[in-house]
PDB file of N, CA and C in Angstrom:
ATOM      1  N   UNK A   1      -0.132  17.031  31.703  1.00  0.00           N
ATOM      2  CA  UNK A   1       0.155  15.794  30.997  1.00  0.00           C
ATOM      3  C   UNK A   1       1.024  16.115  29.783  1.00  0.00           C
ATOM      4  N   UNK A   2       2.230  15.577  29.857  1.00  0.00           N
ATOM      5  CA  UNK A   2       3.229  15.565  28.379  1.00  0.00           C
ATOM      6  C   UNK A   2       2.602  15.109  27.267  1.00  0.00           C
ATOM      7  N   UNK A   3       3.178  15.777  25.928  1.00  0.00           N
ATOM      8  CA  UNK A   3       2.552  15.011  24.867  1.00  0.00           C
ATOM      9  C   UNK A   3       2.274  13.422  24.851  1.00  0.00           C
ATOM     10  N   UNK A   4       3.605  12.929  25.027  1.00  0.00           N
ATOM     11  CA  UNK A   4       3.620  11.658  25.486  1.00  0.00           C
ATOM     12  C   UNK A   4       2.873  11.001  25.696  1.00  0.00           C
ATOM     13  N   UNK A   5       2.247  11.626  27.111  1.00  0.00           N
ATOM     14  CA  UNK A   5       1.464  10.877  28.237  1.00  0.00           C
ATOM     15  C   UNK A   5       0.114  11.036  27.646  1.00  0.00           C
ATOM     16  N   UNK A   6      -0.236  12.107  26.531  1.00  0.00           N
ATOM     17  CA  UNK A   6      -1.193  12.033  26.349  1.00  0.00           C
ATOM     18  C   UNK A   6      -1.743  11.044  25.210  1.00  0.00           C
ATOM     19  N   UNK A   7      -0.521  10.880  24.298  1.00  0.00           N
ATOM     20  CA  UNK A   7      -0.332  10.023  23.020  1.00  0.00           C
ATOM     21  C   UNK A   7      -0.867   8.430  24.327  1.00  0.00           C
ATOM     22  N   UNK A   8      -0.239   7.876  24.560  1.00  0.00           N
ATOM     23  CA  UNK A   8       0.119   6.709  25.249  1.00  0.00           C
ATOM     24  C   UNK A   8      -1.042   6.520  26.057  1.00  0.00           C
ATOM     25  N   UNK A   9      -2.255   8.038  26.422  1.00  0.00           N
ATOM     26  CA  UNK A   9      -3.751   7.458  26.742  1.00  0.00           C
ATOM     27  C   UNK A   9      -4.274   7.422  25.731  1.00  0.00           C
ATOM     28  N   UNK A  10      -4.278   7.810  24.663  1.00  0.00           N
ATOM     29  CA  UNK A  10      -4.884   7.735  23.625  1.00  0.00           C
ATOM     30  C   UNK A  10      -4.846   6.440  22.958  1.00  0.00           C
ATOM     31  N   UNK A  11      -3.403   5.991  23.225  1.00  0.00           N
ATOM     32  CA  UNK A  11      -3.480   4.995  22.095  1.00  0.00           C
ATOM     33  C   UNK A  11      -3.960   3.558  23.237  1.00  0.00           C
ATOM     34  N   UNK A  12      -3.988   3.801  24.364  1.00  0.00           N
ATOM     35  CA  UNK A  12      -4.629   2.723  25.204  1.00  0.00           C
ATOM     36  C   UNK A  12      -6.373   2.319  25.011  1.00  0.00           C
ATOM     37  N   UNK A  13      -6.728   3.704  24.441  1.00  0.00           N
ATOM     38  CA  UNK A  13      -8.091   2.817  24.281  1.00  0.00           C
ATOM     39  C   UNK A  13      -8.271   2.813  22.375  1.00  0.00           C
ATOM     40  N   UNK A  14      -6.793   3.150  21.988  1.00  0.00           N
ATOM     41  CA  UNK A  14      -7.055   2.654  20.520  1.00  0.00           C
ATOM     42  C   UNK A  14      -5.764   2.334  20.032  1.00  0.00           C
ATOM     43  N   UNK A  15      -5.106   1.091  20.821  1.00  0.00           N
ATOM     44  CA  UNK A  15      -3.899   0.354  20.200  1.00  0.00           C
ATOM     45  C   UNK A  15      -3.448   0.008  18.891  1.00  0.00           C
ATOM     46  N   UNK A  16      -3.998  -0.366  18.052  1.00  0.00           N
ATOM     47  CA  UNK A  16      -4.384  -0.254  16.504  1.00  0.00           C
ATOM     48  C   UNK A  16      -4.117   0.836  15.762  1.00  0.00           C
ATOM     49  N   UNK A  17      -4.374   2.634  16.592  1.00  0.00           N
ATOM     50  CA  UNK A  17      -4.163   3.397  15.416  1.00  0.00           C
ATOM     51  C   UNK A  17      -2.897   3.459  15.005  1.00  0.00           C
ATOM     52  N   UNK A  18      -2.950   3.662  13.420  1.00  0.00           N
ATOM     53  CA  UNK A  18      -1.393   3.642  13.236  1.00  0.00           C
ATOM     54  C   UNK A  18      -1.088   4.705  13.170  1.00  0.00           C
ATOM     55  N   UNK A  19      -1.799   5.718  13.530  1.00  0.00           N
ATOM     56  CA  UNK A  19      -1.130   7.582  13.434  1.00  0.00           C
ATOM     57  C   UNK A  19      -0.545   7.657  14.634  1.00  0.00           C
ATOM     58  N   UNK A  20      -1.727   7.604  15.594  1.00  0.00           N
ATOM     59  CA  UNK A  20      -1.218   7.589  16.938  1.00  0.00           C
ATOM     60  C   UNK A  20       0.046   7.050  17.329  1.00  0.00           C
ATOM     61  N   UNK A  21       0.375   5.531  16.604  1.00  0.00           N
ATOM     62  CA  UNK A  21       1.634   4.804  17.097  1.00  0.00           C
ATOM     63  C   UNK A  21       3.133   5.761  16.195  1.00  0.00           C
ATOM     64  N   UNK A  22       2.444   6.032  15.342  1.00  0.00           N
ATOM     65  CA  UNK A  22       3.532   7.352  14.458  1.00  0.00           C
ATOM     66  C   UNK A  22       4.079   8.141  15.141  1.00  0.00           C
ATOM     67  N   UNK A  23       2.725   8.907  15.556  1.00  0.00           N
ATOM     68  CA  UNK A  23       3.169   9.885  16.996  1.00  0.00           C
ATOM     69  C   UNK A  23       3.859  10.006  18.009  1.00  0.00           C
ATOM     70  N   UNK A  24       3.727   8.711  18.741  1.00  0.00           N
ATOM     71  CA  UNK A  24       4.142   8.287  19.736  1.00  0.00           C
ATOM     72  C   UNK A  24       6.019   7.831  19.238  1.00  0.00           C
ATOM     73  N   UNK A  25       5.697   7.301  18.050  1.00  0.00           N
ATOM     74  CA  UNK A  25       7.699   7.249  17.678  1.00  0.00           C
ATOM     75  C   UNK A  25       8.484   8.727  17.534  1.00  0.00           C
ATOM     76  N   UNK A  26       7.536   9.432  16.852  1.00  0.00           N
ATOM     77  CA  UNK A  26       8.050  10.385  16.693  1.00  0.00           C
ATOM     78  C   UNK A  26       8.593  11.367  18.215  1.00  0.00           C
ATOM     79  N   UNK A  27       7.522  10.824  18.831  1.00  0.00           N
ATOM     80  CA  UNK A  27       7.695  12.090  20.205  1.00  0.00           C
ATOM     81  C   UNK A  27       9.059  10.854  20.748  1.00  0.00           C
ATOM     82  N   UNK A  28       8.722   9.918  21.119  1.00  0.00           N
ATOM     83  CA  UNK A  28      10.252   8.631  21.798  1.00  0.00           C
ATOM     84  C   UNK A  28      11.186   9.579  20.817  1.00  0.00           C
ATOM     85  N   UNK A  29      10.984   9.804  19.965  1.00  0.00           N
ATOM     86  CA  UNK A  29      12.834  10.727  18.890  1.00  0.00           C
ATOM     87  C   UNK A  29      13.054  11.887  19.673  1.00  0.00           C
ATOM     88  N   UNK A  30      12.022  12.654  19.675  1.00  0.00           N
ATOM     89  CA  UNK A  30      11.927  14.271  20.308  1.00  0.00           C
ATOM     90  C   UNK A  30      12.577  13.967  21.517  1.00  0.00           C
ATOM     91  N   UNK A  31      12.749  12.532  22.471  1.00  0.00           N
ATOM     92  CA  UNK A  31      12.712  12.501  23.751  1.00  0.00           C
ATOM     93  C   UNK A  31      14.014  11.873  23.689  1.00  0.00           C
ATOM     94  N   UNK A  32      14.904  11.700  22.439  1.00  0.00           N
ATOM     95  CA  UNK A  32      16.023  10.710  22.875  1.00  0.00           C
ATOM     96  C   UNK A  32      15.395   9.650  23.194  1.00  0.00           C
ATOM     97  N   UNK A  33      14.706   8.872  23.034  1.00  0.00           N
ATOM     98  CA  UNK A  33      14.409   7.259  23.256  1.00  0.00           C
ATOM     99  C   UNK A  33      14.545   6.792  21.780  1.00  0.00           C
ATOM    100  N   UNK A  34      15.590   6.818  21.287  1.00  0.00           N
ATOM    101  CA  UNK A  34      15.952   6.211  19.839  1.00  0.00           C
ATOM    102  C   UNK A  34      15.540   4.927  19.493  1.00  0.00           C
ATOM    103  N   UNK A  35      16.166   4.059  20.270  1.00  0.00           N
ATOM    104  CA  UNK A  35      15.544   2.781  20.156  1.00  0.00           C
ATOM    105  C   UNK A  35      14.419   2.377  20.154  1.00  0.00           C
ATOM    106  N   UNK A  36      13.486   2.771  21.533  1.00  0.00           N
ATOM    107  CA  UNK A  36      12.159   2.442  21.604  1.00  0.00           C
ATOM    108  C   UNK A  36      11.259   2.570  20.490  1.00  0.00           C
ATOM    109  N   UNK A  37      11.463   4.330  19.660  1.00  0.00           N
ATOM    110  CA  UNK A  37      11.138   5.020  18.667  1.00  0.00           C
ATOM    111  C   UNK A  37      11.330   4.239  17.129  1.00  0.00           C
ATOM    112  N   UNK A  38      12.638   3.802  17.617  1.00  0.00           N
ATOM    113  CA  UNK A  38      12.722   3.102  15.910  1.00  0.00           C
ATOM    114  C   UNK A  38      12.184   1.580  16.219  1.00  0.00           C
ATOM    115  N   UNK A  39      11.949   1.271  17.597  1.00  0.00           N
ATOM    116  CA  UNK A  39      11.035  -0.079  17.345  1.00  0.00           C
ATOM    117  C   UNK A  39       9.888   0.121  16.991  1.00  0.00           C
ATOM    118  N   UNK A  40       9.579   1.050  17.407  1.00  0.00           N
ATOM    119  CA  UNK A  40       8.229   1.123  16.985  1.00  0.00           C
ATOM    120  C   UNK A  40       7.598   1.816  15.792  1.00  0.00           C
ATOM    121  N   UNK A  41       8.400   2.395  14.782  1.00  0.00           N
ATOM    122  CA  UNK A  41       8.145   2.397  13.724  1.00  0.00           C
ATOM    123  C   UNK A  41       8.747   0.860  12.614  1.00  0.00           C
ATOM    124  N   UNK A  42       9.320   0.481  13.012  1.00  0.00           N
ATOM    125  CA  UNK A  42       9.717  -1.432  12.702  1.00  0.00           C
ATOM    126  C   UNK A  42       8.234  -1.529  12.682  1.00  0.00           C
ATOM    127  N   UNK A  43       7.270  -1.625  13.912  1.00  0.00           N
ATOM    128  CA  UNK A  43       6.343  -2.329  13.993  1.00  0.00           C
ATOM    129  C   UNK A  43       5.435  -1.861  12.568  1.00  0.00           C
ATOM    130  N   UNK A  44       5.416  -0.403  12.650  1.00  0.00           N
ATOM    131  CA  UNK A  44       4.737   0.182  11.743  1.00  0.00           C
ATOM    132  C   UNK A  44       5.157  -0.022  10.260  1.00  0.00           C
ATOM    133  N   UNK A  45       6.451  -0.543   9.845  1.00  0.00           N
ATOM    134  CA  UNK A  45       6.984  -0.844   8.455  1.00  0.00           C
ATOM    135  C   UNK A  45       6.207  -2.404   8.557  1.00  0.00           C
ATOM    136  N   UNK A  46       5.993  -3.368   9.777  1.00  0.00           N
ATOM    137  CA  UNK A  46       5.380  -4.390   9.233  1.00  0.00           C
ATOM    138  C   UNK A  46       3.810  -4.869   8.984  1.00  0.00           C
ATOM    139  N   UNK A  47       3.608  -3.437   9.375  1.00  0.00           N
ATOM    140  CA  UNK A  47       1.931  -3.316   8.878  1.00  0.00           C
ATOM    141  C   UNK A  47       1.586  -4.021   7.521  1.00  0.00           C
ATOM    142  N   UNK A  48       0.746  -4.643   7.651  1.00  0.00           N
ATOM    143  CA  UNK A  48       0.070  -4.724   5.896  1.00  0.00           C
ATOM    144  C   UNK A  48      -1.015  -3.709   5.684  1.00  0.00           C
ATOM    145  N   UNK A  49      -1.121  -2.748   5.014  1.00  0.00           N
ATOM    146  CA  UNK A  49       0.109  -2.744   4.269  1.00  0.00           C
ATOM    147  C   UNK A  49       1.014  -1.667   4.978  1.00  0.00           C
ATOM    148  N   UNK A  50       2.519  -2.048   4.693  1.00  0.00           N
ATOM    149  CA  UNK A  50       3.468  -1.221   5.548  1.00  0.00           C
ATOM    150  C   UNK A  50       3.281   0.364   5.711  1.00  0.00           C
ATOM    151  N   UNK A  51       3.883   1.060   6.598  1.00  0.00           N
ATOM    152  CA  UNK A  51       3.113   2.418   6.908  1.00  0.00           C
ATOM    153  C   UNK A  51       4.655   3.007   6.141  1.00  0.00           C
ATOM    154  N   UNK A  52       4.086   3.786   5.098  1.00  0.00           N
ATOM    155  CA  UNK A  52       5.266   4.199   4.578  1.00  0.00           C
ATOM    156  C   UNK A  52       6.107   5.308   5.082  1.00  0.00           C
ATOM    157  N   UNK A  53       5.391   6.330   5.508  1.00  0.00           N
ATOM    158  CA  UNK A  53       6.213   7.502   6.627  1.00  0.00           C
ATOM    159  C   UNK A  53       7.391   7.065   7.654  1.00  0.00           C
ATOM    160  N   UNK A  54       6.944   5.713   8.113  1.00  0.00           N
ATOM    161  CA  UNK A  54       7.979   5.165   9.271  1.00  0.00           C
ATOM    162  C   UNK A  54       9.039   4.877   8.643  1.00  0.00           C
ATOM    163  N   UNK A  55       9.139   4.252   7.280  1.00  0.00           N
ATOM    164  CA  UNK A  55      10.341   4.081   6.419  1.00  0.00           C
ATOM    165  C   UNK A  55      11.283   5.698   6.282  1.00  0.00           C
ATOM    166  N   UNK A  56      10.138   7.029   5.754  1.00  0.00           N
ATOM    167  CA  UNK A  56      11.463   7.700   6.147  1.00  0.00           C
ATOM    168  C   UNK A  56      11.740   8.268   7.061  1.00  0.00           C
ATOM    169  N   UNK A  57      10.919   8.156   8.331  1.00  0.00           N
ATOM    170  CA  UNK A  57      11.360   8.478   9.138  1.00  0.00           C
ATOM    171  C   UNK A  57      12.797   7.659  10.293  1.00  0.00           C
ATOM    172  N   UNK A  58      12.567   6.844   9.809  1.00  0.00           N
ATOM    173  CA  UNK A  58      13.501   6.093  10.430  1.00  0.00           C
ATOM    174  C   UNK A  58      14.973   6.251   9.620  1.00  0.00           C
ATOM    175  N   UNK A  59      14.544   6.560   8.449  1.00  0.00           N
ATOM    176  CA  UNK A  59      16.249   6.404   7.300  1.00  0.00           C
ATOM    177  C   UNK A  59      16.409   8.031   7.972  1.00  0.00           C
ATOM    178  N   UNK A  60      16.052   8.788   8.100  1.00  0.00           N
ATOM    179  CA  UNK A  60      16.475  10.190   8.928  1.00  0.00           C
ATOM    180  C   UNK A  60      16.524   9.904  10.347  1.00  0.00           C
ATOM    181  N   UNK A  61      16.085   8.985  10.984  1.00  0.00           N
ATOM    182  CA  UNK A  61      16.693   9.318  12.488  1.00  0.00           C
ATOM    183  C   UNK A  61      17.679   8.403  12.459  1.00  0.00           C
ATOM    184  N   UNK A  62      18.082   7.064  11.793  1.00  0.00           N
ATOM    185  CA  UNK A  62      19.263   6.444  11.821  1.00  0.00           C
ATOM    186  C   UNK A  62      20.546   7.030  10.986  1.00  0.00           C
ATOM    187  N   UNK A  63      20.345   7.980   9.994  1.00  0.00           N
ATOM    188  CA  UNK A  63      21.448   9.105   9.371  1.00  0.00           C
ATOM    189  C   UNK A  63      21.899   9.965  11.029  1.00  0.00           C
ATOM    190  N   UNK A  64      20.632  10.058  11.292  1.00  0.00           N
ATOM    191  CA  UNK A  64      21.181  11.267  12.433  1.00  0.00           C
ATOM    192  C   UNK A  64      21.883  10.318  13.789  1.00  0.00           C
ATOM    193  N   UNK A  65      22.201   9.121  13.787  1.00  0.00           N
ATOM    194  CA  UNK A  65      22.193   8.779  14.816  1.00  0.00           C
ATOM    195  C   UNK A  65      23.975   7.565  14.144  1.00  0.00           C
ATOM    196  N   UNK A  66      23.970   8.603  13.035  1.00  0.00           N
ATOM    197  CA  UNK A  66      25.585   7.747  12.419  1.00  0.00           C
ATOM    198  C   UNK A  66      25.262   7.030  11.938  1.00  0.00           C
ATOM    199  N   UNK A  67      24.087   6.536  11.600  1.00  0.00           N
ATOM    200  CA  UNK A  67      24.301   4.810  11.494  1.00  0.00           C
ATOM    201  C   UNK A  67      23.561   4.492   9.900  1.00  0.00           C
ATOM    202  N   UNK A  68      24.305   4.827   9.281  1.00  0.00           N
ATOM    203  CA  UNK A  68      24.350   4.977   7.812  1.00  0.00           C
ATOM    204  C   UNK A  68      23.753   3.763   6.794  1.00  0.00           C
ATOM    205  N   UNK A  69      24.680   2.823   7.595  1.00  0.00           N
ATOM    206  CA  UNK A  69      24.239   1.575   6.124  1.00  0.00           C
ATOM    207  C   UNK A  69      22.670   0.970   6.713  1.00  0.00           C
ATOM    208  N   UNK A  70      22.331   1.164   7.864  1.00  0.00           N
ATOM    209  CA  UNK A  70      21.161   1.190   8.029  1.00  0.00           C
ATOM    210  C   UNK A  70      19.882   1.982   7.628  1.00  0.00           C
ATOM    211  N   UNK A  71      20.306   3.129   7.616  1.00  0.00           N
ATOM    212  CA  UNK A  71      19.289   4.411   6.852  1.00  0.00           C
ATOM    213  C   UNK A  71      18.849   3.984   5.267  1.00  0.00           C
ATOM    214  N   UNK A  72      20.288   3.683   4.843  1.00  0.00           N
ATOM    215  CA  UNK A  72      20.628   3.136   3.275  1.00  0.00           C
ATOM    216  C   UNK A  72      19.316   2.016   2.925  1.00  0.00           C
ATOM    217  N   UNK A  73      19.511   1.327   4.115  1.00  0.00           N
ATOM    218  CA  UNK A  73      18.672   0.091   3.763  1.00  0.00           C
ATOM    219  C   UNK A  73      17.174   0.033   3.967  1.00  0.00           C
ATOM    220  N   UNK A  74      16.848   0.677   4.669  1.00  0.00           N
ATOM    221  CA  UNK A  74      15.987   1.265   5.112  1.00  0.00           C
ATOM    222  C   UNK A  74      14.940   1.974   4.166  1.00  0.00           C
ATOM    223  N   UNK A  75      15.842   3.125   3.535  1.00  0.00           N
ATOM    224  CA  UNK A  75      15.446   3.967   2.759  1.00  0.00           C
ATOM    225  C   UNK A  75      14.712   2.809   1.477  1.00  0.00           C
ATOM    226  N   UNK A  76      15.962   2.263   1.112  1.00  0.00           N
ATOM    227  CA  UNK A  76      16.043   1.629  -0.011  1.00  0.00           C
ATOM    228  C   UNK A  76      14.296   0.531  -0.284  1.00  0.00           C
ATOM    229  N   UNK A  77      14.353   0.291   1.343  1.00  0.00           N
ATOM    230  CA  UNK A  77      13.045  -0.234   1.369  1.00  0.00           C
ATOM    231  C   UNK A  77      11.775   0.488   1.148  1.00  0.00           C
ATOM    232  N   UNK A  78      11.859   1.947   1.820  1.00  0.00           N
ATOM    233  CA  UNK A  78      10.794   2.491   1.908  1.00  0.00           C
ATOM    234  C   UNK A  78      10.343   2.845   0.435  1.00  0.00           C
ATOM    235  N   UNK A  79      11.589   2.875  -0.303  1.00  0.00           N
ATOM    236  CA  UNK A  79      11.103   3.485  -1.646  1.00  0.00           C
ATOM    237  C   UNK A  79      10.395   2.498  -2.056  1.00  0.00           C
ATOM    238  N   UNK A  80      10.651   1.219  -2.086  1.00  0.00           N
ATOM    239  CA  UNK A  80       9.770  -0.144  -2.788  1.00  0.00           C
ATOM    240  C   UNK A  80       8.380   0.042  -2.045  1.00  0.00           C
ATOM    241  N   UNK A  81       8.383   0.036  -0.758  1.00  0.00           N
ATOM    242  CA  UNK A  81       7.209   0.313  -0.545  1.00  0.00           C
ATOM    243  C   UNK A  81       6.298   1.924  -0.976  1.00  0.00           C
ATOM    244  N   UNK A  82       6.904   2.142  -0.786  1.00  0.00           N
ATOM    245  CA  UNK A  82       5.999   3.221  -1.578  1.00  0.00           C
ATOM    246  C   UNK A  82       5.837   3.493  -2.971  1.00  0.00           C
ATOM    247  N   UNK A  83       6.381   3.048  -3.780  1.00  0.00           N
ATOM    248  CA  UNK A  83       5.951   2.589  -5.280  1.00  0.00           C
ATOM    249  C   UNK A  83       4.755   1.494  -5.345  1.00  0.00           C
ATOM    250  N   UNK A  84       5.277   0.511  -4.674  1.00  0.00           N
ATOM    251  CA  UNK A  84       4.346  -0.413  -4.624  1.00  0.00           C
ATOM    252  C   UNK A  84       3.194  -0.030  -4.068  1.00  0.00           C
ATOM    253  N   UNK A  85       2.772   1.209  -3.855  1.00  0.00           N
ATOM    254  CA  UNK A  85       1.355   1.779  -3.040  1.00  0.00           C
ATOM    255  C   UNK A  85       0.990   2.956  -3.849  1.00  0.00           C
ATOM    256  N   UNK A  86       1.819   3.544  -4.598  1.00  0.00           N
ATOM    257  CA  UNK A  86       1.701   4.628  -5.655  1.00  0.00           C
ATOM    258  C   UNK A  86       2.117   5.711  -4.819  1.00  0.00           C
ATOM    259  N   UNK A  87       2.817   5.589  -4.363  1.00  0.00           N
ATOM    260  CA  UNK A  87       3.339   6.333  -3.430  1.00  0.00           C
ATOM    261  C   UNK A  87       4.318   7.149  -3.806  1.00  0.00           C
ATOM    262  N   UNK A  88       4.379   7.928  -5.379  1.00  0.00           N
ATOM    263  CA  UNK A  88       5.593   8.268  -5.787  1.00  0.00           C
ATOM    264  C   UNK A  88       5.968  10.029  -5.028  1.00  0.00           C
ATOM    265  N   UNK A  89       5.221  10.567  -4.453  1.00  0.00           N
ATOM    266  CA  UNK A  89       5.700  11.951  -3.765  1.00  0.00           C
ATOM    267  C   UNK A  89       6.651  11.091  -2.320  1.00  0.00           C
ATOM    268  N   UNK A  90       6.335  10.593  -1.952  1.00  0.00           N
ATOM    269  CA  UNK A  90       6.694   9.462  -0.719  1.00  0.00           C
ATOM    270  C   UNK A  90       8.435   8.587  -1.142  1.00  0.00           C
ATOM    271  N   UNK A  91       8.079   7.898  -2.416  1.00  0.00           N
ATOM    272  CA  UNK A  91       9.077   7.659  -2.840  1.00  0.00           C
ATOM    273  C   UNK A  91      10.658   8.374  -3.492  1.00  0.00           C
ATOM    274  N   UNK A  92       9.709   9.582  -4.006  1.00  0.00           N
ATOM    275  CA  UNK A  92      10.491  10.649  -4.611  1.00  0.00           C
ATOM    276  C   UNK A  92      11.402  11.622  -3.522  1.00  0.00           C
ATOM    277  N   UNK A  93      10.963  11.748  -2.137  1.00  0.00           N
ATOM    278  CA  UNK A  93      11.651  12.032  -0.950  1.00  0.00           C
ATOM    279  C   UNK A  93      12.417  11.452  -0.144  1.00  0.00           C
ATOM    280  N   UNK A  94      12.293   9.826  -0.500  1.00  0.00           N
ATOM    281  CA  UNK A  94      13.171   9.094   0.270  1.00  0.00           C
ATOM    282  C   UNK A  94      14.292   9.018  -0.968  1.00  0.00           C
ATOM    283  N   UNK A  95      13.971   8.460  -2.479  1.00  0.00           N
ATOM    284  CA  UNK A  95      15.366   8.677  -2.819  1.00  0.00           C
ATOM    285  C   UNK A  95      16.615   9.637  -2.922  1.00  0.00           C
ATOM    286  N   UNK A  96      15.757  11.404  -2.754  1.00  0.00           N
ATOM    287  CA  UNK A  96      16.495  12.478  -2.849  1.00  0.00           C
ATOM    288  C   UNK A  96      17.141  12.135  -1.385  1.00  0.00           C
ATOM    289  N   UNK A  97      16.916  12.191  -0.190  1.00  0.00           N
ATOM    290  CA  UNK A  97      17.080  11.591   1.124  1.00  0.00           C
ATOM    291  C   UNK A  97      18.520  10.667   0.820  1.00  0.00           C
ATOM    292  N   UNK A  98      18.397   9.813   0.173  1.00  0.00           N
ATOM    293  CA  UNK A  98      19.035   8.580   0.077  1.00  0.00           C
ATOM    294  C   UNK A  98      20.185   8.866  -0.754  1.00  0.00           C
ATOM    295  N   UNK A  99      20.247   9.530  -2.030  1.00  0.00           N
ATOM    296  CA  UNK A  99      21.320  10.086  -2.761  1.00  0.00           C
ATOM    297  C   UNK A  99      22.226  11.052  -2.199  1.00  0.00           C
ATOM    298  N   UNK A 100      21.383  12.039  -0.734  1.00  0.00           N
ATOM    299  CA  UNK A 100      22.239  12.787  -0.071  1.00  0.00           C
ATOM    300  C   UNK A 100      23.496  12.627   0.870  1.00  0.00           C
ATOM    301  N   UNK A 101      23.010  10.817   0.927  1.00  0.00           N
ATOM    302  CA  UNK A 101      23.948   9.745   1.945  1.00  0.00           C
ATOM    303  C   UNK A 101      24.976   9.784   1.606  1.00  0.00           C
ATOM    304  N   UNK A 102      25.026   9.931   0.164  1.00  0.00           N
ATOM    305  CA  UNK A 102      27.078   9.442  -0.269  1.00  0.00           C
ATOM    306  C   UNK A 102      27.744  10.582  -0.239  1.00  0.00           C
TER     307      UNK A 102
END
């Protein structure tokens, strides 16, 4: 059984976790499923409260994937959210992240 396959039983009898669904974006990146991956950390930025890791993970896989003013925006978000959670080691990595853009 692939990581994958094993993430994707796991999260069948616990749809809700939000690590697991982390996981599971992260491995869709490992796998080239970009899209699927960054939908599904979307889902995870609209958590209440938002899952702040998916913010930078996503401003690094959309840098890596060219697509710049999206990362930008992205980023730009994750930092609000993660202030707004006290999240300043969290925040403090997405803006160094984000200043490296220009």
């Amino acid at each position: 059984m692939s990581r994958r396959e094993q993430l994707e039983s796991m999260l069948a009898d616990s749809p809700e976790d939000t690590f697991l669904r982390y996981a599971l974006a992260m491995e869709l990146e490992n796998e080239d499923e970009n899209e699927k991956s960054l939908a599904l950390h979307q889902s995870l930025m609209k958590e209440t409260p938002p899952y702040v890791p998916s913010f930078f993970m996503s401003g690094q896989q959309l840098a890596n994937l060219d697509r710049i003013d999206e990362a930008r925006q992205i980023l730009a978000q994750g930092i609000e959210q993660a202030e707004a959670q006290n999240n300043l080691h969290a925040a403090g990595e997405m803006r160094q992240f984000l200043d490296s853009l220009d």
